[in-house]
Protein backbone atom coordinates (compact mmCIF):
# COMPACT_ATOMS: atom_id res chain seq x y z
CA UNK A 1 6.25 -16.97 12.06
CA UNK A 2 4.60 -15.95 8.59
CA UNK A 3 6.67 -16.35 5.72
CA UNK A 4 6.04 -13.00 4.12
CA UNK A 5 5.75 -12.98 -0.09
CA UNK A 6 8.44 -10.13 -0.26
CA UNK A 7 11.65 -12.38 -0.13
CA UNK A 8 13.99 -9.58 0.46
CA UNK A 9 17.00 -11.89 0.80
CA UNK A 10 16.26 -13.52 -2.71
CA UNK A 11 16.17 -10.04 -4.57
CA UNK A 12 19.21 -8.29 -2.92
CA UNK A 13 21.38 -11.15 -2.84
CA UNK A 14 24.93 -10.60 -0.52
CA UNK A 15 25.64 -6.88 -1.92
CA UNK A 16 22.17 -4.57 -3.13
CA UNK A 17 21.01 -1.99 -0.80
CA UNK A 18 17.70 -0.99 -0.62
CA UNK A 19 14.68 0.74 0.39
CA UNK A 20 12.03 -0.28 1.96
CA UNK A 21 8.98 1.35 2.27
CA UNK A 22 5.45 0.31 3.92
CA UNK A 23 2.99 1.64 6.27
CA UNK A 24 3.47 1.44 10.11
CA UNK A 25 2.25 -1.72 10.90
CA UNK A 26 3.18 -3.31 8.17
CA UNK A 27 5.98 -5.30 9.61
CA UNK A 28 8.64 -3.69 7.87
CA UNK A 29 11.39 -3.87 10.94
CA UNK A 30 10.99 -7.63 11.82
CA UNK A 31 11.18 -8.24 8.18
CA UNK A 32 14.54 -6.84 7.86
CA UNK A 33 15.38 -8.21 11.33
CA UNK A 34 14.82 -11.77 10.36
CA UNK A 35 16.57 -10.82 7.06
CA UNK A 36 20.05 -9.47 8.99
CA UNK A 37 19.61 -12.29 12.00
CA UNK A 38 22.18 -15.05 9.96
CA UNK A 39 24.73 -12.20 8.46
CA UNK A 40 27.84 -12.38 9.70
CA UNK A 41 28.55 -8.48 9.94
CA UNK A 42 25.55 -6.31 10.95
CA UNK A 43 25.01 -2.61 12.31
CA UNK A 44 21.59 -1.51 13.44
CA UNK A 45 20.24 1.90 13.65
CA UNK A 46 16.35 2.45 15.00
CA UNK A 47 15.62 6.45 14.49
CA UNK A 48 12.47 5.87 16.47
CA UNK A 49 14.67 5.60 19.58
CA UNK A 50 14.74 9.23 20.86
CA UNK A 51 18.12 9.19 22.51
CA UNK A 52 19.87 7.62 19.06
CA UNK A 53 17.45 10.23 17.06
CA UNK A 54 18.89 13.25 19.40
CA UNK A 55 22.73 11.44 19.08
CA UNK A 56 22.91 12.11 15.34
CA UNK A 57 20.48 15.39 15.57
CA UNK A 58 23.68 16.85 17.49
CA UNK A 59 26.49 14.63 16.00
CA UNK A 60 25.84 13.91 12.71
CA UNK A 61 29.17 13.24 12.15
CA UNK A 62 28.94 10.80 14.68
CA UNK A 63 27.61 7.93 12.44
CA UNK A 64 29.98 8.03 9.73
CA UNK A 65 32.31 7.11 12.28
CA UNK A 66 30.54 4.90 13.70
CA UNK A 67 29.53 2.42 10.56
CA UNK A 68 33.27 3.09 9.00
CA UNK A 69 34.57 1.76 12.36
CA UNK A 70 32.63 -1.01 11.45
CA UNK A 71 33.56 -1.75 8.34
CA UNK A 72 35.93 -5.34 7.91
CA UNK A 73 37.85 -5.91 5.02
CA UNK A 74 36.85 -9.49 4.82
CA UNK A 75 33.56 -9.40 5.16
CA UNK A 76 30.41 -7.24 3.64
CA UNK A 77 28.92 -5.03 6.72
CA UNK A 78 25.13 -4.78 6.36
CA UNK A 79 24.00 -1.56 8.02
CA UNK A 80 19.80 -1.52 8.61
CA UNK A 81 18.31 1.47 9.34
CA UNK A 82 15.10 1.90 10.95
CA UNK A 83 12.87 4.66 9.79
CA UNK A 84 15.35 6.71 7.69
CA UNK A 85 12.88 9.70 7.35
CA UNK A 86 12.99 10.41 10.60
CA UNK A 87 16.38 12.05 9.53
CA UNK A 88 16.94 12.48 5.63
CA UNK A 89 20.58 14.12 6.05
CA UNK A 90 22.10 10.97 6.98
CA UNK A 91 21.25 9.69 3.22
CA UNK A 92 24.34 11.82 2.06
CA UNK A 93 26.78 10.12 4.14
CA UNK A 94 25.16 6.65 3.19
CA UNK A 95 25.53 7.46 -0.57
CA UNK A 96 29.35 8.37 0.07
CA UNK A 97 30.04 5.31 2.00
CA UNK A 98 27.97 2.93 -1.06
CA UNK A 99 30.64 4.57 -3.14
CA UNK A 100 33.97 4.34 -1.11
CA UNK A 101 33.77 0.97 0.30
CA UNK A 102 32.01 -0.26 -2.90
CA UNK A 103 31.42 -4.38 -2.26
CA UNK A 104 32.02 -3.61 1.47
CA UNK A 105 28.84 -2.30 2.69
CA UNK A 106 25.26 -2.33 1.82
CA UNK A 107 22.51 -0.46 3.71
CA UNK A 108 18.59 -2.01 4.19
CA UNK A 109 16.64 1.67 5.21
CA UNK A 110 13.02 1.26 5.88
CA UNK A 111 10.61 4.52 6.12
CA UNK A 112 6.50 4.86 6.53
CA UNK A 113 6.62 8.24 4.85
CA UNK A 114 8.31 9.03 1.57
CA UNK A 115 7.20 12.97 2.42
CA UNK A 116 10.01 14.62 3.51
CA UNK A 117 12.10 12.55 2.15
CA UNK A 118 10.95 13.88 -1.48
CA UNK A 119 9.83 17.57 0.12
CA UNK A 120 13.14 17.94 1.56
CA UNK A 121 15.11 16.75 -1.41
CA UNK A 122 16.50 14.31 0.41
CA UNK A 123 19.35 12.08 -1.45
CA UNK A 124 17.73 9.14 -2.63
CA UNK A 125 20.99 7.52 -3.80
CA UNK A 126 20.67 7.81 -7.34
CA UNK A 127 19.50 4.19 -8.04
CA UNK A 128 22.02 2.89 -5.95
CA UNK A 129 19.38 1.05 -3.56
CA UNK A 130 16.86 -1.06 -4.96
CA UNK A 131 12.82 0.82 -3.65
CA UNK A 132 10.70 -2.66 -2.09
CA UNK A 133 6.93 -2.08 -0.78
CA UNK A 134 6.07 -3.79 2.15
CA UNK A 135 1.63 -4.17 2.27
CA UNK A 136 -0.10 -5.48 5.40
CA UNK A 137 -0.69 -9.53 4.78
CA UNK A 138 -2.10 -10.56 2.11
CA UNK A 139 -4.49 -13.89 1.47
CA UNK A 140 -1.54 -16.11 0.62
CA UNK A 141 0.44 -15.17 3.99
CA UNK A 142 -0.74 -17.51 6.12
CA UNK A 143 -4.53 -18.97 7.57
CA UNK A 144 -6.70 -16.51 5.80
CA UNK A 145 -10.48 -15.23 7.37
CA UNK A 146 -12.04 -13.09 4.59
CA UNK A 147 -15.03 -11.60 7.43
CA UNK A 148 -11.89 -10.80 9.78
CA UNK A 149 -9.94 -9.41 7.04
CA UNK A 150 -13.13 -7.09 6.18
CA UNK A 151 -13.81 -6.05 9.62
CA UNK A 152 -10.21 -5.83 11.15
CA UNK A 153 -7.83 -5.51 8.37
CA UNK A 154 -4.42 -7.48 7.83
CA UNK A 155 -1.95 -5.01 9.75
CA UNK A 156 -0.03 -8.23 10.84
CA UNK A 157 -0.04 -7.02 14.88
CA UNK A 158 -3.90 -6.79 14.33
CA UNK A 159 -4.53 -10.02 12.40
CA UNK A 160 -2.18 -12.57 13.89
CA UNK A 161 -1.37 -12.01 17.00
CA UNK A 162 -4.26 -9.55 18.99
CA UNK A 163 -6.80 -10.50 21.36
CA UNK A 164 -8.24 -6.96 21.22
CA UNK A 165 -8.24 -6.06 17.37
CA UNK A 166 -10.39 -3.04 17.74
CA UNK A 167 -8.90 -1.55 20.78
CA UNK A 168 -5.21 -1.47 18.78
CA UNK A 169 -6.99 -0.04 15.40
CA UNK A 170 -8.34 2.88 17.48
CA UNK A 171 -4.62 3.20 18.97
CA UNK A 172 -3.29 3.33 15.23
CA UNK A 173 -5.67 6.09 14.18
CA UNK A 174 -5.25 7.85 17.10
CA UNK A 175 -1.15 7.59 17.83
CA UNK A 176 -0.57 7.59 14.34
CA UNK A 177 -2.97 9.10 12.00
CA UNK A 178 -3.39 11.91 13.76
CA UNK A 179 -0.90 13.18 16.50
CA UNK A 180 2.22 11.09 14.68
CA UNK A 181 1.38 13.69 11.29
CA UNK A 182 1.02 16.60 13.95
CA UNK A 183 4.53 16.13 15.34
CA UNK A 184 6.31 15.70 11.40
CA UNK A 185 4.45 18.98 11.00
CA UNK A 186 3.05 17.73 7.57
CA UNK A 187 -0.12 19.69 8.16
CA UNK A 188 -0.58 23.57 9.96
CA UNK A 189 -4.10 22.89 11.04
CA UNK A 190 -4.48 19.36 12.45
CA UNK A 191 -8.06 20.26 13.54
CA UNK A 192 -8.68 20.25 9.67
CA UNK A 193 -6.89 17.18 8.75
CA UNK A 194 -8.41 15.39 11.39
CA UNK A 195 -11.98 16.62 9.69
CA UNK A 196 -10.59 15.23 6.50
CA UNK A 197 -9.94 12.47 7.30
CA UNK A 198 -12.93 10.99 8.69
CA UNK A 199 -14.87 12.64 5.52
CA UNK A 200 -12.44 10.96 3.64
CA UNK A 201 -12.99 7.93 5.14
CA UNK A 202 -16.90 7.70 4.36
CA UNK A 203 -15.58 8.88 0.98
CA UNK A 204 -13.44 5.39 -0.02
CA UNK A 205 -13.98 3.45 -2.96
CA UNK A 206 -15.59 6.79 -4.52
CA UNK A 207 -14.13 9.23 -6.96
CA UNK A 208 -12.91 11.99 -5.17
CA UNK A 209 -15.02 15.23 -5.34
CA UNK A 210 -12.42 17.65 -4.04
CA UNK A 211 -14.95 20.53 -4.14
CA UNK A 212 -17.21 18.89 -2.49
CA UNK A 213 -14.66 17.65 0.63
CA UNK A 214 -13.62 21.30 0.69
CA UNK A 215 -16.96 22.28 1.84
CA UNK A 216 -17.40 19.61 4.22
CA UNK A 217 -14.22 20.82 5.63
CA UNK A 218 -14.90 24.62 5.95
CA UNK A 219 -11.34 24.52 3.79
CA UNK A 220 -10.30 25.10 -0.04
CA UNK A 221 -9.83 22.30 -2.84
CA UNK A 222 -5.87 22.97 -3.10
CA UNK A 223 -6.65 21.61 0.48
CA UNK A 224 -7.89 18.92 0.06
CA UNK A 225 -5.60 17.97 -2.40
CA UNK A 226 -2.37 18.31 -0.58
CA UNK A 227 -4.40 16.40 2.42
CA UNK A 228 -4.68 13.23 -0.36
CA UNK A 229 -1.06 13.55 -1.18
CA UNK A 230 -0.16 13.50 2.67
CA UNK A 231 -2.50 10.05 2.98
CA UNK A 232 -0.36 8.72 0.13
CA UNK A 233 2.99 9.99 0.88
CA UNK A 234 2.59 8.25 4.45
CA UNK A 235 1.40 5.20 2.43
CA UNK A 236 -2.56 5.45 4.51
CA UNK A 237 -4.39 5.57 1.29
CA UNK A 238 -3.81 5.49 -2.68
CA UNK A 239 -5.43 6.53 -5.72
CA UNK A 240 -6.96 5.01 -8.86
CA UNK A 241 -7.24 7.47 -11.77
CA UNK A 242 -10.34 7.08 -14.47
CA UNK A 243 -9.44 5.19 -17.67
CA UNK A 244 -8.70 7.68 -20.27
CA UNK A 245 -8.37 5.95 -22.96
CA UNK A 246 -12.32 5.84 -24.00
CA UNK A 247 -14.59 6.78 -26.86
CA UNK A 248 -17.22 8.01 -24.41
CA UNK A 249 -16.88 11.41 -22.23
CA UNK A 250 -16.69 10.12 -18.68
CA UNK A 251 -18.80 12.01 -16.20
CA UNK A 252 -16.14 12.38 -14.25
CA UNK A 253 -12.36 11.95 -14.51
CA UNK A 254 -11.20 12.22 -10.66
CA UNK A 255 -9.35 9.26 -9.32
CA UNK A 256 -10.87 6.73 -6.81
CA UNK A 257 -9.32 6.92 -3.06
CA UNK A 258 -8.98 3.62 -1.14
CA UNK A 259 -7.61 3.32 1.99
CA UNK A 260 -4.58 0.70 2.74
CA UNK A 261 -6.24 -1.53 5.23
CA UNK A 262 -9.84 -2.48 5.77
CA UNK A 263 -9.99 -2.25 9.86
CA UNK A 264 -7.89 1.03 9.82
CA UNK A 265 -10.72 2.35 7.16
CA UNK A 266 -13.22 0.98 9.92
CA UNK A 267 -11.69 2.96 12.77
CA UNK A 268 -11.55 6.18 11.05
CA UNK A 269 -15.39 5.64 10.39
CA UNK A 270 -15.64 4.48 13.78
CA UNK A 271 -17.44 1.17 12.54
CA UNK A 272 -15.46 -1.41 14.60
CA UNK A 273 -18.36 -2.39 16.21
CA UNK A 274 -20.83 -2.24 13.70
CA UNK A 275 -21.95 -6.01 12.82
CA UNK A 276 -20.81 -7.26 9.54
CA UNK A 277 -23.17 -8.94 7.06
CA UNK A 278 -22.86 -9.98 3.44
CA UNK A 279 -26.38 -8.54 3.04
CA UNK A 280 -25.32 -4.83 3.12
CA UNK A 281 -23.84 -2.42 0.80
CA UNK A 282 -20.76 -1.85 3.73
CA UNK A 283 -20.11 -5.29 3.36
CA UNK A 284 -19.55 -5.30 -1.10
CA UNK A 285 -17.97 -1.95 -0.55
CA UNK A 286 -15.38 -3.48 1.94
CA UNK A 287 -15.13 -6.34 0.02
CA UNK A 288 -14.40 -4.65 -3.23
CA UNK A 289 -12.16 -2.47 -1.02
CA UNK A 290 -10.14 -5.06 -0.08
CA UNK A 291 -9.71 -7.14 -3.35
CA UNK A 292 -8.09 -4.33 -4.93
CA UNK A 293 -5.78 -3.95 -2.16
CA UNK A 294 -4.72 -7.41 -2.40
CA UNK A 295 -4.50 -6.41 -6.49
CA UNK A 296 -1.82 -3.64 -5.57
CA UNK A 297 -0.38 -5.94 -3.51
CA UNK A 298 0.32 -9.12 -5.31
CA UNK A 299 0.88 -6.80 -8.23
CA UNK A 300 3.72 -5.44 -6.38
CA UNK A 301 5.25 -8.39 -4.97
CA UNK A 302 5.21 -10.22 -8.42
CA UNK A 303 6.58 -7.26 -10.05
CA UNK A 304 3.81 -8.19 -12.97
CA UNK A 305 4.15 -4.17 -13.68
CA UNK A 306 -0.26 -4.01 -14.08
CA UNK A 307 -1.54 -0.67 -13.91
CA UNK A 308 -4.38 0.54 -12.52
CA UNK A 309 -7.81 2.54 -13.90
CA UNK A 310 -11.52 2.26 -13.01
CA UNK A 311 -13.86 2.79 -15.68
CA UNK A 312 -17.27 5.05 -15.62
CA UNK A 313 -19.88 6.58 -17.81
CA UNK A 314 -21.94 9.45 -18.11
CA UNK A 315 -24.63 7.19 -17.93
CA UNK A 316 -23.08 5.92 -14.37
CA UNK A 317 -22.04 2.26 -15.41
CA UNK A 318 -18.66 2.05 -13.77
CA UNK A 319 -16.01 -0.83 -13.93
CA UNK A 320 -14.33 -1.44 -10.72
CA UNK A 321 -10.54 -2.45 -11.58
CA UNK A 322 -8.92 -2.08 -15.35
CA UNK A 323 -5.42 -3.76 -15.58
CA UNK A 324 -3.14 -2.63 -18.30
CA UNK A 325 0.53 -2.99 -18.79
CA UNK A 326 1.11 -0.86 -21.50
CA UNK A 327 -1.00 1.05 -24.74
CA UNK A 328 0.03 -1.78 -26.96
CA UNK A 329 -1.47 -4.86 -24.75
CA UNK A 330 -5.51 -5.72 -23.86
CA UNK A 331 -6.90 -4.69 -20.61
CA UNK A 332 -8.29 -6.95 -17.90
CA UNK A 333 -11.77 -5.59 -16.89
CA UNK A 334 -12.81 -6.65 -13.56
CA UNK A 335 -16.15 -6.09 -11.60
CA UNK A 336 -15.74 -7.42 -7.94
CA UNK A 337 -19.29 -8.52 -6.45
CA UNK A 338 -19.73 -9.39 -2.99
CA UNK A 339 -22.55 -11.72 -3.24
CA UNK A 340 -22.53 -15.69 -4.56
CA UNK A 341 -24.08 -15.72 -7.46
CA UNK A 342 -23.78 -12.39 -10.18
CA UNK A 343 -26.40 -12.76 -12.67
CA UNK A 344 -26.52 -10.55 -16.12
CA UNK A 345 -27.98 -7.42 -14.72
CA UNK A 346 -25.10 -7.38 -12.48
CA UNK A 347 -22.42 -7.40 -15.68
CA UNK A 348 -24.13 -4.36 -17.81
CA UNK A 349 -20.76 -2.37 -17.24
CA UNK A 350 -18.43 -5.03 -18.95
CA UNK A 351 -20.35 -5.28 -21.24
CA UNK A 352 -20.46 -1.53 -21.76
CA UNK A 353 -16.47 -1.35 -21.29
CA UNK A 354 -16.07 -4.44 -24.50
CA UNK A 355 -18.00 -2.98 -26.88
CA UNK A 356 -15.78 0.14 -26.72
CA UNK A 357 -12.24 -2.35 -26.18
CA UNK A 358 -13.37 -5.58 -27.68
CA UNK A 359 -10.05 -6.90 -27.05
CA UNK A 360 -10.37 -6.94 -23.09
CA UNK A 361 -10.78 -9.42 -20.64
CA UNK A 362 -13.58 -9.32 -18.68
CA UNK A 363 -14.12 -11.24 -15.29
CA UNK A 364 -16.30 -10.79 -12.42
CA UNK A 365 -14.35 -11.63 -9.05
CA UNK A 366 -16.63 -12.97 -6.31
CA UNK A 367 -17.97 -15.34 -3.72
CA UNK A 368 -19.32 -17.99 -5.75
CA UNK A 369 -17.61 -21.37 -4.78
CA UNK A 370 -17.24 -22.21 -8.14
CA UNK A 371 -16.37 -20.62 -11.44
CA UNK A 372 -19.36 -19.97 -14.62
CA UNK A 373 -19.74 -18.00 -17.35
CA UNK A 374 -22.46 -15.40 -18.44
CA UNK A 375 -22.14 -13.95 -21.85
CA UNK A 376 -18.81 -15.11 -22.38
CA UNK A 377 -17.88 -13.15 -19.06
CA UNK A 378 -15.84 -15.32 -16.34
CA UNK A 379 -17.10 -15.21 -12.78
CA UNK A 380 -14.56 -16.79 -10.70
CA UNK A 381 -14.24 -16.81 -7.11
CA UNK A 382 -12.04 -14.33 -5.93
CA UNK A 383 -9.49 -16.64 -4.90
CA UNK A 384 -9.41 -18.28 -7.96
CA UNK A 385 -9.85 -15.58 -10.29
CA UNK A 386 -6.63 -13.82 -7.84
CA UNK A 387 -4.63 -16.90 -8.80
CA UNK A 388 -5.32 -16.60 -12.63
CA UNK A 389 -3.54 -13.02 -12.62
CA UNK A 390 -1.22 -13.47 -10.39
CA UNK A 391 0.11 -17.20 -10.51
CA UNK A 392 2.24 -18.38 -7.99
CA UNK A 393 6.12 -19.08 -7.87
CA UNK A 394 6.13 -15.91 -10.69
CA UNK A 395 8.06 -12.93 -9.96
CA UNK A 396 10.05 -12.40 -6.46
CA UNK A 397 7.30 -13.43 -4.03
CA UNK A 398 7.28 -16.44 -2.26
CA UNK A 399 5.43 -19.54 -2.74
């Protein structure tokens, strides 16, 4: 069993509820499962189980009932609910049983889409559960194979345990991408979204050009743009918006889409198959791809509070990653390179970024097995360079 970083049982302690959120796949429910296994007083609820989804549906008075039967004076009853936004009314009776059995019950509620949970104003408890992120693995989770990583992703299911990676990715885009987001009825035309989202696929790691999609699509721009905000809402992609704090006018300002796991990006572009070399530009794109997945990630788990910019020119220089906690402290500038050995030519856009924020850090993150310098520029392997941001035993992750 992997020992995920997100130690869920060392930030709620015996009486915090909480949220959980995370893409399907990402292991959310044996998380919590493992978490609940050693309490004394548990009640489980899994929405994607039609016939309990259809008992509440009908009787939503029903589970009121049925947690405050389970309620014991002696003891604090931890109720976990699987996929909550499968059916958001039920959030109103959990926020009026947080309140009148206060130190009695506590409720764990994952969910894979945080759509209609904030489309339907659903009650989202007033602070009174704690919102966790749950990412596919990341390097630190386990034995770690950067090529598989690349080509398959780290959906757990995929990376651990399957003997026919490519066959379940397919499955996920197919079941869940596509006909899962058809039944929620977050889209009218699924024929369009479908479109979408393989243009959007051969569009990651690239500003969007929301224009440009629309076209492509035979659709409009507003479009397009409540297509990106379903891929994030269901927690399939996220966006990186242009630094905006430079001297220089930008040539353009749209923010960066990246995809949440390398082998579901593959499937969508239905590269699976396609051989994977450190020689071609797929390769550094997927590689860059998935280094600042693992940023979000550890970022997240650490709680280190970074956030998140890329960095371009008119002149088309561009800076992959710029970390920033607030106005008042220096950036970290960081240039991911797929290959061994980044000379000068390879650093120009630093460079470019420091003379306009001379106070930044700049390192290169790469493949190199060991760490140099090129005007005064650290190029670190990634690993290495990961471990100087994000040091271990920091924050609530594990070790």
């Amino acid at each position: 069993m992997i020992n995920r970083l997100l130690d869920i049982k060392k930030i709620l302690g015996k009486t915090s509820s909480s949220f959980l959120f995370g893409p399907r796949g990402a292991g959310k429910t044996l998380l919590c499962q493992n978490f609940i296994q050693d309490l004394p007083l548990t009640f489980t609820i899994d929405l994607l189980q039609q016939n309990t989804y259809n008992r509440y549906v009908r009787q939503p008075g029903r589970f009121r009932q049925e947690i405050e039967r389970a309620v014991k004076p002696s003891q604090i009853l931890t109720v976990f609910i699987d996929e909550i936004q499968k059916l958001p009314l039920l959030l109103d009776e959990v926020h009026s049983l947080i309140e009148s059995h206060k130190k009695k019950i506590r409720f764990i509620l994952t969910g894979s889409s945080a759509r209609k949970l904030k489309r339907g104003g659903a009650n989202l408890l007033a602070g009174r559960a704690w919102v966790l992120n749950l990412h596919p693995l990341t390097h630190r989770e386990g034995p770690f194979d950067l090529d598989k990583a690349l080509q398959f992703g780290t959906l757990p299911g995929v990376f651990l345990d399957d003997e026919q990676p490519a066959r379940s990715l397919k499955a996920y885009v197919e079941t869940y991408l596509k006909e899962e987001i058809r039944q929620e009825a977050l889209v009218r035309h699924v024929e369009g979204f479908i479109r979408f989202l393989e243009i959007a696929g051969q569009m990651n790691a690239e500003p969007l050009n929301y224009s440009r999609i629309a076209r492509d699509c035979g659709t409009s721009a507003p479009t397009i743009q409540e297509y990106v905000s379903i891929l994030a809402d269901t927690m399939v992609a996220f966006s990186i918006p242009a630094w905006t704090h430079s001297i220089r006018k930008q040539l353009r300002q749209s923010p960066k889409l990246y995809f949440f796991d390398c082998g579901v990006l593959n499937a969508i572009r239905g590269e699976l198959a396609v051989e994977l070399s450190p020689k071609t530009f797929r390769y550094g794109r997927l590689f860059e791809t998935w280094l600042v997945q693992e940023i979000i990630r550890l970022n997240d788990y650490q709680e280190t509070d970074y956030k998140f910019f890329y960095w371009r020119t008119n002149s088309g220089l561009e800076v992959d990653l710029i970390l920033q906690k607030s106005f008042q402290t220096a950036p970290v500038a960081i240039e991911i390179k797929s290959n061994e050995a980044p000379e000068e030519k390879d650093l120009r856009a630093l460079l470019a970024f420091q003379s306009e924020n001379p106070e930044a850090s700049l390192v290169c993150l790469c493949r190199t097995p060991h760490p140099y310098q090129l005007k005064g520029i650290d190029i670190l392997p990634w690993a290495q360079g990961l471990e100087s941001i994000f040091p271990r035993n920091t924050g609530n992750a594990g070790s």
